[in-house]
C-alpha atoms as a PDB file:
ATOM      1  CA  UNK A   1     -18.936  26.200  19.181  1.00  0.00           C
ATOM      2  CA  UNK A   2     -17.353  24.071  16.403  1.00  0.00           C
ATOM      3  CA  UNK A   3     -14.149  21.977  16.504  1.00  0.00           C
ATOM      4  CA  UNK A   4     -10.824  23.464  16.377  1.00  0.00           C
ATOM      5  CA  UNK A   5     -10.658  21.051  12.748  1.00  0.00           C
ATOM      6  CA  UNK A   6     -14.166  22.834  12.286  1.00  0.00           C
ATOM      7  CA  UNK A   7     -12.572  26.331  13.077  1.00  0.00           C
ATOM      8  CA  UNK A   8      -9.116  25.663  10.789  1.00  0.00           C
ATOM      9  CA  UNK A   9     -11.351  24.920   8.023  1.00  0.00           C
ATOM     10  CA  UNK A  10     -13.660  27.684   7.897  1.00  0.00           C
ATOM     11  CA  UNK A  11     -14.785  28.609   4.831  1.00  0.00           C
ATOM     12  CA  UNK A  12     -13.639  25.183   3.276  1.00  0.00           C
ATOM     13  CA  UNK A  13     -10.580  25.152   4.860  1.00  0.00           C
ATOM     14  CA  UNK A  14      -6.582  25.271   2.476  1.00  0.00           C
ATOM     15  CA  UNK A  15      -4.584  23.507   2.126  1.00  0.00           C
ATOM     16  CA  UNK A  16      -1.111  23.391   0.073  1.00  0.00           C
ATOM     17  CA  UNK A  17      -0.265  19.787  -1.896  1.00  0.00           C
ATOM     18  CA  UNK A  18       3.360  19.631  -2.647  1.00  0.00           C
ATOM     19  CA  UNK A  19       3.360  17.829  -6.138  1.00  0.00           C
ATOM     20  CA  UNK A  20       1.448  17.175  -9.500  1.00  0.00           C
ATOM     21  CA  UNK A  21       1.417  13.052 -10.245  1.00  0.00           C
ATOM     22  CA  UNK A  22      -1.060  10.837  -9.735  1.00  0.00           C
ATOM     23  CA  UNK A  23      -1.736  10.733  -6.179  1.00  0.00           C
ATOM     24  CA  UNK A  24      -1.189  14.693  -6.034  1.00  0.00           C
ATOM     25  CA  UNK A  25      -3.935  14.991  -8.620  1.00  0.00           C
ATOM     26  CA  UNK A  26      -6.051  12.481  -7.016  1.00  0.00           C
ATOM     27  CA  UNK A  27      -6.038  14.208  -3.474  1.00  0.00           C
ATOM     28  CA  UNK A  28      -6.897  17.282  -4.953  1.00  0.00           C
ATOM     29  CA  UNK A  29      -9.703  17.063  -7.345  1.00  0.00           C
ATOM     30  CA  UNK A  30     -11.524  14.804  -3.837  1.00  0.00           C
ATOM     31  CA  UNK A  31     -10.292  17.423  -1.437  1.00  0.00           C
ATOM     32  CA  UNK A  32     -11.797  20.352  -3.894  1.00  0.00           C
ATOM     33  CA  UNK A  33     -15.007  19.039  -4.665  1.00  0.00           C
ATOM     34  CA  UNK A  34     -15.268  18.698  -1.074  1.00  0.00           C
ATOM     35  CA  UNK A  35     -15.399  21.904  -1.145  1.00  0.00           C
ATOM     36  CA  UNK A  36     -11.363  22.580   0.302  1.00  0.00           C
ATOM     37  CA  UNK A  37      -9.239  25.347  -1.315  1.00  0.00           C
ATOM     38  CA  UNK A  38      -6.504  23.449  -2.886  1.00  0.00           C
ATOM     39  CA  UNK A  39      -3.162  25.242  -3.425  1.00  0.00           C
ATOM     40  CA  UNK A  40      -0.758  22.865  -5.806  1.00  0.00           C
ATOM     41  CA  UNK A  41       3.095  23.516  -5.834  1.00  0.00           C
ATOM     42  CA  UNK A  42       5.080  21.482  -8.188  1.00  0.00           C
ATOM     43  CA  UNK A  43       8.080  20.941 -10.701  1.00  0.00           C
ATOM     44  CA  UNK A  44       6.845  19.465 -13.394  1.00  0.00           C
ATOM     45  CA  UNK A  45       5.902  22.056 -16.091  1.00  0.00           C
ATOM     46  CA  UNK A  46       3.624  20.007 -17.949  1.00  0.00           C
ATOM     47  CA  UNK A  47       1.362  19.080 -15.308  1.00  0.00           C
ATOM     48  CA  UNK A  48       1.571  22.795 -13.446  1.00  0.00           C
ATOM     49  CA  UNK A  49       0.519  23.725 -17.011  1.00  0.00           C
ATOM     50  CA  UNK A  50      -2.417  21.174 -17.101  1.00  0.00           C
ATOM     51  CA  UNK A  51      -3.638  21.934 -13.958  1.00  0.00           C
ATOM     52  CA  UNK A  52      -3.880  25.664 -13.713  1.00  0.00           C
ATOM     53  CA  UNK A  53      -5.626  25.041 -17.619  1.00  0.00           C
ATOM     54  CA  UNK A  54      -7.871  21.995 -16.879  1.00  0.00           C
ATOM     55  CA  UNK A  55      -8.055  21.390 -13.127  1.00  0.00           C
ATOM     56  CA  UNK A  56      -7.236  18.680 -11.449  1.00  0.00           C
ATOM     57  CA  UNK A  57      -9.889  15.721 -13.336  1.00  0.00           C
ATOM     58  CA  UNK A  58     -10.406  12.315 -12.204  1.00  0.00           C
ATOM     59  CA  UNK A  59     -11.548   9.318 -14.256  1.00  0.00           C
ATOM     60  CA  UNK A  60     -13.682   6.979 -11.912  1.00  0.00           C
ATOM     61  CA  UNK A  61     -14.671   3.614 -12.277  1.00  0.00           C
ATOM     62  CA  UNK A  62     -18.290   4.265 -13.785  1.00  0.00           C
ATOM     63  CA  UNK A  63     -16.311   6.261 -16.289  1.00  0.00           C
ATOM     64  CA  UNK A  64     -17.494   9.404 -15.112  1.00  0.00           C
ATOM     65  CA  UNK A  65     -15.398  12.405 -14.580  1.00  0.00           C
ATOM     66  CA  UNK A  66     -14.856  14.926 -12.403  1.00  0.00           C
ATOM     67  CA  UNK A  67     -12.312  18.387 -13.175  1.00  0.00           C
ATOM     68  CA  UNK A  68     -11.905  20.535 -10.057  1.00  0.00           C
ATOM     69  CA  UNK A  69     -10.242  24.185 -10.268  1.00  0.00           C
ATOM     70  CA  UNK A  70      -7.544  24.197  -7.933  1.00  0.00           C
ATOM     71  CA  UNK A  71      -4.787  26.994  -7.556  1.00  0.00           C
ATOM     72  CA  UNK A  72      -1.268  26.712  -8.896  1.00  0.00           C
ATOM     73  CA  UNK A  73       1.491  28.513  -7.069  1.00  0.00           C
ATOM     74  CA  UNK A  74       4.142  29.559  -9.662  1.00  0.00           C
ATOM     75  CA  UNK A  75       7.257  30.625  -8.011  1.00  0.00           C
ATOM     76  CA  UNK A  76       7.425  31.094  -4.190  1.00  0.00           C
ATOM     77  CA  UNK A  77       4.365  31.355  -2.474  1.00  0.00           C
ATOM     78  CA  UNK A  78       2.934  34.510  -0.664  1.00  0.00           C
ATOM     79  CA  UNK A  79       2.526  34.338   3.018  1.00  0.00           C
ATOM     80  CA  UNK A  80       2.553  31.446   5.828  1.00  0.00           C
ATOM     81  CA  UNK A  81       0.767  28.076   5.248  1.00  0.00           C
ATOM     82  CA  UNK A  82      -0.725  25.958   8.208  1.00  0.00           C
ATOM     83  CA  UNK A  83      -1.764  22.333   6.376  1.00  0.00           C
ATOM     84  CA  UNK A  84       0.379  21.149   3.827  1.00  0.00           C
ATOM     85  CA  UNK A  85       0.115  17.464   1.986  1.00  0.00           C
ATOM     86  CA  UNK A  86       3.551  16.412   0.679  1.00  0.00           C
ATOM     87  CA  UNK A  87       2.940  13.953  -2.505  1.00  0.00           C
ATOM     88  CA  UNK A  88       6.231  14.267  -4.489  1.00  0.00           C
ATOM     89  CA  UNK A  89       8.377  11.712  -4.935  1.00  0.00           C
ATOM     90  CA  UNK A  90      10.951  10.242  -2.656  1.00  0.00           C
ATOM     91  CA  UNK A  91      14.167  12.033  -4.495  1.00  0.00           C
ATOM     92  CA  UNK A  92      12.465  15.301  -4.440  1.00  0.00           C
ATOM     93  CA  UNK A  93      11.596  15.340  -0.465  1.00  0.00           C
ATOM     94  CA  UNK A  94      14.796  16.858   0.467  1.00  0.00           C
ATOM     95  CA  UNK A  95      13.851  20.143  -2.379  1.00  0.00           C
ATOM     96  CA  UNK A  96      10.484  20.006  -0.587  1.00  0.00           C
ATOM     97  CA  UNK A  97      11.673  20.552   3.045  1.00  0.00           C
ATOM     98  CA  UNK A  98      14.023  23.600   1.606  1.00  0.00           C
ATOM     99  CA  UNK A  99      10.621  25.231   0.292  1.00  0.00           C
ATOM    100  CA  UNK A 100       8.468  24.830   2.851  1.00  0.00           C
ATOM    101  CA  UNK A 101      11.164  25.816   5.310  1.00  0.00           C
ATOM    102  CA  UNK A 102      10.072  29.610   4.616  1.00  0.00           C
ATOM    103  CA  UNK A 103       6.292  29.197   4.274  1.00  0.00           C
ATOM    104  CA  UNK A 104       5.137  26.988   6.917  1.00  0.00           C
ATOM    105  CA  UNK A 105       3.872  28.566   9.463  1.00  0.00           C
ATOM    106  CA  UNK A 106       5.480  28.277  13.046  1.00  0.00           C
ATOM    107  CA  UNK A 107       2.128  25.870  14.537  1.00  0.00           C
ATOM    108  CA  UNK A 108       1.637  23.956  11.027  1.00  0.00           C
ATOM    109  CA  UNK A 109       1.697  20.922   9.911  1.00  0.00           C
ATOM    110  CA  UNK A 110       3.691  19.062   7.319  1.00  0.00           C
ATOM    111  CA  UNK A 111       1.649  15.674   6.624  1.00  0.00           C
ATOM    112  CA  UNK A 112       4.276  13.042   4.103  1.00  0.00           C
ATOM    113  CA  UNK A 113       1.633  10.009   2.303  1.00  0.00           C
ATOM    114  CA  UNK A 114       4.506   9.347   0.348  1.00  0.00           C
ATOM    115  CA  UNK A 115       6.027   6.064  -0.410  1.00  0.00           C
ATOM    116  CA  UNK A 116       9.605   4.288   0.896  1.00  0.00           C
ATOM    117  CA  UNK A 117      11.448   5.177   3.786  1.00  0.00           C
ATOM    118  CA  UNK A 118      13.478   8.091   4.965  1.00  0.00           C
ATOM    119  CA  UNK A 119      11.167  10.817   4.227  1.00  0.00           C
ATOM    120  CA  UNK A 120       9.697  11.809   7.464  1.00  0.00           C
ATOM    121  CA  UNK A 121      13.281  12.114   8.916  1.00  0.00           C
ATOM    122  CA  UNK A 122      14.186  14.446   5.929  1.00  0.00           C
ATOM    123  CA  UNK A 123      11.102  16.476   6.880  1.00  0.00           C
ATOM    124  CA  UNK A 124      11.762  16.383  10.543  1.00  0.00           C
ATOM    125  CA  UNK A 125      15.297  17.597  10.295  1.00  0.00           C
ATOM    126  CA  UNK A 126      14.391  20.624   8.194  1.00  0.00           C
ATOM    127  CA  UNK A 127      10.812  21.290   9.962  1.00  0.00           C
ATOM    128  CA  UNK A 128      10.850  20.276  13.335  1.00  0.00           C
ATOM    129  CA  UNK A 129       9.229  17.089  14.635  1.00  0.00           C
ATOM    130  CA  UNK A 130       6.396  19.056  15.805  1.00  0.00           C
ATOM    131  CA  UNK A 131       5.684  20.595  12.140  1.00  0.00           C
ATOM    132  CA  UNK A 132       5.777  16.973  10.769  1.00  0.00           C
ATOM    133  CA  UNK A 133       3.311  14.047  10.243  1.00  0.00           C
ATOM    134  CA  UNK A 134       3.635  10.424   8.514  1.00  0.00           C
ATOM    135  CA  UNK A 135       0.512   8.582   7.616  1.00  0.00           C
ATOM    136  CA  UNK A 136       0.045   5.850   4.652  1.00  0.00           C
ATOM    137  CA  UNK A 137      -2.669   5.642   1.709  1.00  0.00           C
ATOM    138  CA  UNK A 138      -3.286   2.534   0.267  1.00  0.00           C
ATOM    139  CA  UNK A 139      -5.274   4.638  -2.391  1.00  0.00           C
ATOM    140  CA  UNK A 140      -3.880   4.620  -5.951  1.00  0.00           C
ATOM    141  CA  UNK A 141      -4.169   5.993  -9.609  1.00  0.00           C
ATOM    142  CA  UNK A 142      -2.741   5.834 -13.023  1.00  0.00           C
ATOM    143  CA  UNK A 143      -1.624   9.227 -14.476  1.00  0.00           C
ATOM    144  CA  UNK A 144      -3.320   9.548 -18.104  1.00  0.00           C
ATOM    145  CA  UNK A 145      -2.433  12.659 -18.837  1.00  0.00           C
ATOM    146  CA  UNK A 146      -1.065  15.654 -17.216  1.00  0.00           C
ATOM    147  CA  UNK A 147      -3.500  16.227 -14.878  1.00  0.00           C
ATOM    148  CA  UNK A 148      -5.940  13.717 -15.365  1.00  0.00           C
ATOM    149  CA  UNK A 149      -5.790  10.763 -13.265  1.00  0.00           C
ATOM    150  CA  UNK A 150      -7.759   7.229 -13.359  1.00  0.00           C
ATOM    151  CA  UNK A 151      -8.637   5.619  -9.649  1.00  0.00           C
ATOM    152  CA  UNK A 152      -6.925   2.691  -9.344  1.00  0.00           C
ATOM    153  CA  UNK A 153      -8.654   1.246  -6.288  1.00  0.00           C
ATOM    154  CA  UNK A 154     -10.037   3.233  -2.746  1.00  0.00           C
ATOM    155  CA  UNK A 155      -8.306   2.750   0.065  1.00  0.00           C
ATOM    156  CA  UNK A 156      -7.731   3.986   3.602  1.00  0.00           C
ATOM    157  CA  UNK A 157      -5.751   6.641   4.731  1.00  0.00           C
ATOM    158  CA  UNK A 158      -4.046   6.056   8.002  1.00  0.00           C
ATOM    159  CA  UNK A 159      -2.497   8.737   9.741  1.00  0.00           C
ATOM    160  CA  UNK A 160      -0.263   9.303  13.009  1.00  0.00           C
ATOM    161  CA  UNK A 161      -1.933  10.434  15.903  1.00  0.00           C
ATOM    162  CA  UNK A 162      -0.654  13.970  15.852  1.00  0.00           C
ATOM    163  CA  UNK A 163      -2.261  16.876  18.337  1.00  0.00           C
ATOM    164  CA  UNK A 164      -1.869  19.370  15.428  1.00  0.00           C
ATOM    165  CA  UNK A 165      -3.737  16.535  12.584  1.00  0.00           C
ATOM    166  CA  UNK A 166      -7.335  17.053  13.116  1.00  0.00           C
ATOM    167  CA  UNK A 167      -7.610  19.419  10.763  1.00  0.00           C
ATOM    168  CA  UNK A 168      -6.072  17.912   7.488  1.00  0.00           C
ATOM    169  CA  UNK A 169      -8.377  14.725   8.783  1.00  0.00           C
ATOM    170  CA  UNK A 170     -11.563  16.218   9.117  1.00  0.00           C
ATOM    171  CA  UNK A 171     -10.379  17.906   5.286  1.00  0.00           C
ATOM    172  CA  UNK A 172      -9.786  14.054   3.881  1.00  0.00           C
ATOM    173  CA  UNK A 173     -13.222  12.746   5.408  1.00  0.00           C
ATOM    174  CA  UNK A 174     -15.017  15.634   3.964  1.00  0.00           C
ATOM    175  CA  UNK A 175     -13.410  14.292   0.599  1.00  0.00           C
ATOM    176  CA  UNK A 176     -14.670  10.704   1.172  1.00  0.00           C
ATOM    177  CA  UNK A 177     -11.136   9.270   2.488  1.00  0.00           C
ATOM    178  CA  UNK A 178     -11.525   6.447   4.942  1.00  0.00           C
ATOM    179  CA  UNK A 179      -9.869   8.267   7.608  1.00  0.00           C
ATOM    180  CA  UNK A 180      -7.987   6.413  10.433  1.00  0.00           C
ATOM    181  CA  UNK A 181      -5.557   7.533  13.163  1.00  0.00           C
ATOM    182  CA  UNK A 182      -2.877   5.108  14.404  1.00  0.00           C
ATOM    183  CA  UNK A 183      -0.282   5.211  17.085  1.00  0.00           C
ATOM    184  CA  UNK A 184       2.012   3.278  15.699  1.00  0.00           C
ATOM    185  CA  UNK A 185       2.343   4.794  11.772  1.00  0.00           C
ATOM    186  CA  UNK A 186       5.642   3.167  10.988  1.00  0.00           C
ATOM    187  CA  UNK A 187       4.238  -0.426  11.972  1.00  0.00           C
ATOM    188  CA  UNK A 188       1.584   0.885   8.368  1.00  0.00           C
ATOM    189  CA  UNK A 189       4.441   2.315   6.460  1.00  0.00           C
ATOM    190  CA  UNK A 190       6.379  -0.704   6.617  1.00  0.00           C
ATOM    191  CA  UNK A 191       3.473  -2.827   5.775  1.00  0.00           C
ATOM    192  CA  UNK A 192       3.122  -0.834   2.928  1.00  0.00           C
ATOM    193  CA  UNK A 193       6.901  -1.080   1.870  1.00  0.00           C
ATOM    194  CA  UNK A 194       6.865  -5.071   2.109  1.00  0.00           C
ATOM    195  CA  UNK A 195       3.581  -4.774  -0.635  1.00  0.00           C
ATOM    196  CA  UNK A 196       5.535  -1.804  -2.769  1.00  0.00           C
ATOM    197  CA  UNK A 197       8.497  -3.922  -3.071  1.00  0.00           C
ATOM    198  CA  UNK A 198       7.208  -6.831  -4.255  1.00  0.00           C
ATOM    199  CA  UNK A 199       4.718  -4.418  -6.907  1.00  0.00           C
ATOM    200  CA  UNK A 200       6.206  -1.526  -7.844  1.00  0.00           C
ATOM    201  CA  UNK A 201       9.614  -2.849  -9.563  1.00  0.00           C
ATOM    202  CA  UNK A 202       8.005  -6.174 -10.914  1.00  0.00           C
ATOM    203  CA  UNK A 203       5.775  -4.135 -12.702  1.00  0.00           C
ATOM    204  CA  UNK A 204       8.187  -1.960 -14.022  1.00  0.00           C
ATOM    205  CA  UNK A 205      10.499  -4.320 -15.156  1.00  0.00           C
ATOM    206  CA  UNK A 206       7.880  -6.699 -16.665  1.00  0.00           C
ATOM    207  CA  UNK A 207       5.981  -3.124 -18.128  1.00  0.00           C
ATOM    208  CA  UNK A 208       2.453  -4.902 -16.697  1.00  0.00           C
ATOM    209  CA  UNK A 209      -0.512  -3.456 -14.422  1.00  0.00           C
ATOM    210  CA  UNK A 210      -0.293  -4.563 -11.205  1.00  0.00           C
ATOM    211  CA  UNK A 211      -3.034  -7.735 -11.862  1.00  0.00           C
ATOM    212  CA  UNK A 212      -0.811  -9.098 -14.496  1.00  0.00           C
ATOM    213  CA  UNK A 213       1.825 -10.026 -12.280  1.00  0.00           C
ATOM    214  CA  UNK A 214      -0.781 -12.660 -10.377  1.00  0.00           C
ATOM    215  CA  UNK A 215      -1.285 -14.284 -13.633  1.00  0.00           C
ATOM    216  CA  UNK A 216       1.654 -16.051 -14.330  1.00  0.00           C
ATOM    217  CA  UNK A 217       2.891 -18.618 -11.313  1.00  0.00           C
ATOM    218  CA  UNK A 218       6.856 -17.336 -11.829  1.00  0.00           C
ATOM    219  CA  UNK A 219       6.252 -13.450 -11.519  1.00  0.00           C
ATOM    220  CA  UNK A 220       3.155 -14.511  -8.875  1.00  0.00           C
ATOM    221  CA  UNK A 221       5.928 -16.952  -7.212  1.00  0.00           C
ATOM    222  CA  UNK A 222       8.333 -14.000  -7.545  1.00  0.00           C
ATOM    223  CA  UNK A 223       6.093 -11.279  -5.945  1.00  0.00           C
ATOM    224  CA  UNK A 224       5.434 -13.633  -3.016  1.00  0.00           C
ATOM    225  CA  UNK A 225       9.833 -14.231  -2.496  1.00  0.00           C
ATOM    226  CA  UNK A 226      10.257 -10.363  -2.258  1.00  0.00           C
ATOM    227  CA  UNK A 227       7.185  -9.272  -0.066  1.00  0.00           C
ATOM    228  CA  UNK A 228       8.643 -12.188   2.479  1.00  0.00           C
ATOM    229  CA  UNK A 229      11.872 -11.218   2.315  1.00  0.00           C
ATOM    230  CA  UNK A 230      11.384  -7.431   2.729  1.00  0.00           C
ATOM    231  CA  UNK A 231       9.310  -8.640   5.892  1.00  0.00           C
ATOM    232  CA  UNK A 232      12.694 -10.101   7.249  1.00  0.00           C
ATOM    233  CA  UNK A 233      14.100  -6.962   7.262  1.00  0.00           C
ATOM    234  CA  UNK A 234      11.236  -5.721   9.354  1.00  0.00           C
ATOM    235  CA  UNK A 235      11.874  -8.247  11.259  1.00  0.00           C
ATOM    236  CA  UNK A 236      15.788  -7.956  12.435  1.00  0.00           C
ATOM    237  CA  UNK A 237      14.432  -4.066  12.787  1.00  0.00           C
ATOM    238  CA  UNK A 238      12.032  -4.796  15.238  1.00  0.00           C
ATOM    239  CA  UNK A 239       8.706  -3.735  13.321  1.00  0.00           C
ATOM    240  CA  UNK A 240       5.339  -5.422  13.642  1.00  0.00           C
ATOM    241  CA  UNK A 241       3.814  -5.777  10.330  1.00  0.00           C
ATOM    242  CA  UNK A 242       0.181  -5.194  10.000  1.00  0.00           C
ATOM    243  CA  UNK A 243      -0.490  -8.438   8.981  1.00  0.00           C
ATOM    244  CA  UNK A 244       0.716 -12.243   9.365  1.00  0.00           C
ATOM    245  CA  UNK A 245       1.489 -13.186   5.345  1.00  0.00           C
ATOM    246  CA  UNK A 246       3.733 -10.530   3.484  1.00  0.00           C
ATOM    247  CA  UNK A 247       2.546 -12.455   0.230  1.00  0.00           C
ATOM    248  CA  UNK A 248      -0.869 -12.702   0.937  1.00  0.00           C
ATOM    249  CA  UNK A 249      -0.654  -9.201   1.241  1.00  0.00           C
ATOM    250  CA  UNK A 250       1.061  -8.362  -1.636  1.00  0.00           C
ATOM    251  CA  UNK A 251      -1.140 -10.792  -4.079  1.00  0.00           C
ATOM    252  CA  UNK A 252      -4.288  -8.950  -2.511  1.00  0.00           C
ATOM    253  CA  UNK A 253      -3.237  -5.244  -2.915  1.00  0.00           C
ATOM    254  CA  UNK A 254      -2.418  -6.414  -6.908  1.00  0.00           C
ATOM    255  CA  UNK A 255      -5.540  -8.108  -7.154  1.00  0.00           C
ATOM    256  CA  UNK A 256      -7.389  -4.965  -5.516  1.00  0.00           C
ATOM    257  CA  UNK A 257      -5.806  -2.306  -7.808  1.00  0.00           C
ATOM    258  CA  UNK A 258      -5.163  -5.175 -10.949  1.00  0.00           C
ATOM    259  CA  UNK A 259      -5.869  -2.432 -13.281  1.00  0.00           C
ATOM    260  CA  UNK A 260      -3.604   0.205 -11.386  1.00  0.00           C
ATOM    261  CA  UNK A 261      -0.161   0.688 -13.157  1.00  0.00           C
ATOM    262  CA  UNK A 262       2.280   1.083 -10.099  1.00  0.00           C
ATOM    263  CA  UNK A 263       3.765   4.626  -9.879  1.00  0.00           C
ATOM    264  CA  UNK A 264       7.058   3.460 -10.664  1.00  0.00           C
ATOM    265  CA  UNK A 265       5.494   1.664 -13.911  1.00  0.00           C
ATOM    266  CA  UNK A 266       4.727   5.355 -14.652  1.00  0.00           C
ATOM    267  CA  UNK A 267       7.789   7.054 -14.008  1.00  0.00           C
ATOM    268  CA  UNK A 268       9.582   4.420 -16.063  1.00  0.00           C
ATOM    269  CA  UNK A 269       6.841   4.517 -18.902  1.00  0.00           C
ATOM    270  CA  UNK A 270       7.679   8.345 -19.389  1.00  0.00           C
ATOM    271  CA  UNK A 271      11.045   8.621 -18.377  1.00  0.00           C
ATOM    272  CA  UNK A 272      11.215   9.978 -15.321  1.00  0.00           C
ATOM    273  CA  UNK A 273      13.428   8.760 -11.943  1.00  0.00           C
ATOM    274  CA  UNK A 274      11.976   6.669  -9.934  1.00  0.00           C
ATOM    275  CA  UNK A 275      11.449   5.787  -6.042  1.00  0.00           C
ATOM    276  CA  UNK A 276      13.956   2.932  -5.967  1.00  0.00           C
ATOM    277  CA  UNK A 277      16.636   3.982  -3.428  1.00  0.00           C
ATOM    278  CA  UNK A 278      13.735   4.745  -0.640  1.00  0.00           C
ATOM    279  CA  UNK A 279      12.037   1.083  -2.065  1.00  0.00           C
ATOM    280  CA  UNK A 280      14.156  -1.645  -3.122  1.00  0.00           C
ATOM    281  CA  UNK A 281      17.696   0.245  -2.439  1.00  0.00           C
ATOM    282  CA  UNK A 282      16.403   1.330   1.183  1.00  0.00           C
ATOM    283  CA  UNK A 283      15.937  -2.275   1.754  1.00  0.00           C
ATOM    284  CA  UNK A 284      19.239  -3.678   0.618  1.00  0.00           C
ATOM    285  CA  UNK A 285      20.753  -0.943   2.799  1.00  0.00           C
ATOM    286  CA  UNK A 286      19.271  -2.041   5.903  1.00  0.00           C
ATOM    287  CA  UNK A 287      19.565  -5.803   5.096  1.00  0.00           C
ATOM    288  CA  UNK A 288      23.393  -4.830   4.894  1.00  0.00           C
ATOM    289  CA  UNK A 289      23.195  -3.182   8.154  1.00  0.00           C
ATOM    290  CA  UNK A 290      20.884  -5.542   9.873  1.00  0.00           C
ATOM    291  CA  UNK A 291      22.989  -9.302   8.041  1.00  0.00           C
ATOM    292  CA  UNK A 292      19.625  -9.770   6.186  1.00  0.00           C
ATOM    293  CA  UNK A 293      20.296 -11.155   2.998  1.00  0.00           C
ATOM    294  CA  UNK A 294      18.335  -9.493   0.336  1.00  0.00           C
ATOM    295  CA  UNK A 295      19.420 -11.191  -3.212  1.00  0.00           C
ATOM    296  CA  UNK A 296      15.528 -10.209  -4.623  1.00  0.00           C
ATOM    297  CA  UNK A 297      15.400  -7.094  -3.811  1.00  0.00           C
ATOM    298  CA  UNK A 298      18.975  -6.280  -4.722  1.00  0.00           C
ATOM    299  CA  UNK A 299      18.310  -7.547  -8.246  1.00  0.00           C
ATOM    300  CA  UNK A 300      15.206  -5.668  -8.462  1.00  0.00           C
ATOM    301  CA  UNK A 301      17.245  -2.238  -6.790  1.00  0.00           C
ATOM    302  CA  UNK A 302      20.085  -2.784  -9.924  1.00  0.00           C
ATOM    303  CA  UNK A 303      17.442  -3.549 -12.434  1.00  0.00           C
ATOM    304  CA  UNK A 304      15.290  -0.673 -12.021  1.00  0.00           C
ATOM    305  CA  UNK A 305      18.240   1.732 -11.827  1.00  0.00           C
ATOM    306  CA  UNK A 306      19.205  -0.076 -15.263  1.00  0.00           C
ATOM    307  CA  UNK A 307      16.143   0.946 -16.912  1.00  0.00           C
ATOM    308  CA  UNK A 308      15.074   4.572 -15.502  1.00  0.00           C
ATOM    309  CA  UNK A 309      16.406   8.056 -15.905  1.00  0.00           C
ATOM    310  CA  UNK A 310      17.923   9.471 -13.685  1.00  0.00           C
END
């Protein structure tokens, strides 16, 4: 007898990915040439539009290319879901939880990769806690085209150690994920916040991939201020970072993904909101709350909102 991830995914296994950006399109061209039915469920007509046409393609390194048909749910879906993967942004969690609120299934699973804080609780409160997951993905992509992504740089994909997650990660190691389960996810999701910080609204600002900002010593000097100060705020909240140097950390994800442009590069590029208030404005919150004086990422919080729509 197989696994109960083994029985879920017989034949292939489905799942449902909320979203059609980058990391959406990433997950599932991997996910279906791994042979998973992918189900996409979006907002954004000119990647629904893409995707249903084209498939979800992926540019890799080598400069091959790989288009995988996936499924595009127009409208509400039909029936009960059990695995979902939530990629849409940070503003658009809350509309998530009110659609999946009527399709999810009364044992499945909600599993949030997303960036910034505060999504998990929006989940949770509309879900359940038991219907809800939080992992991280240090993965990343830049968004070429409706549709078509570039890999920005492999990474792992940590995930909390949920009874109801072995299915979704036996799914994401049949795609070729590095696959970990964790105890303690928000110790991950904060590391990842101190690295976003420092990345994702330098690099909009500035308009550079994420390797440019290393090559100058103010922005470099700049990247290092806000990944330590973020970590301060960890700090006064009581989380243990997954690693000793927030700027070492920061300089090494840029480095690692130097070609990457940071989804909030994207957003900015084409006009759309961006994650700030879960980012930088989540942090200036806290250090309010917490008497943690955040002047850098403040700035950053007010400059970003300067420059993006929404």
């Amino acid at each position: 007898m197989g696994s109960p991830a083994e029985k879920h995914l017989k034949p292939g296994g489905h799942l449902l990915i909320l979203g059609t950006g980058a990391l959406a399109t990433l997950f599932a061209a991997r996910l279906a040439q791994a042979g998973v039915k992918v189900s996409m469920l979006g907002s954004w007509p000119e990647g629904m539009q893409a995707l249903k046409t084209h498939g979800a393609s992926l540019l890799l390194p080598d400069g091959n290319r790989i288009s995988q048909t996936v499924h595009i749910w127009e409208g509400q879906p039909p029936g009960k879901v059990k695995q979902v993967l939530v990629l849409v942004k940070s503003w658009q969690t809350v509309r998530a939880a009110q659609q999946l609120g009527p399709i999810l299934d009364t044992d499945g699973l909600v599993l949030t990769l997303q960036n910034g804080l505060g999504n998990r609780e929006i989940l949770v409160q509309a879900l359940g806690e038991t219907r809800v997951a939080q992992g991280v993905t240090t993965s990343g992509g830049t968004l070429l085209e409706p549709g078509l992504v570039r890999l920005g740089g492999e990474g792992a994909v940590s995930l909390e150690d949920h009874p109801h997650i072995a299915p979704m990660a036996e799914m994401l190691k049949q795609a070729g994920f590095e696959v970990h389960l964790v105890n303690q996810v928000e110790s991950l999701v904060w590391g990842k916040l101190v690295v976003n910080s420092a990345i994702n609204p330098l690099s909009a600002i500035l308009r550079l991939p994420n390797g440019a900002l290393l090559e100058n010593p103010s922005r470099r000097l700049l990247l290092g201020e806000v990944a330590q100060e973020t970590a301060r705020v960890a700090q006064a909240k009581g989380i243990n970072l997954p690693f000793d140097d927030p700027r070492l950390a920061a300089e090494t994800v840029a480095q690692r993904t130097a070609s990457n442009r940071s989804s909030m590069l994207q957003d900015v590029l084409r006009g759309a909101p961006t994650e700030i208030e879960s980012i930088s404005g989540a942090i200036h919150r806290l250090g309010q709350e917490l008497s943690v004086s955040t002047p850098y990422n403040t700035s950053l919080y007010w400059l970003v909102k300067s420059i993006s729509t929404g």
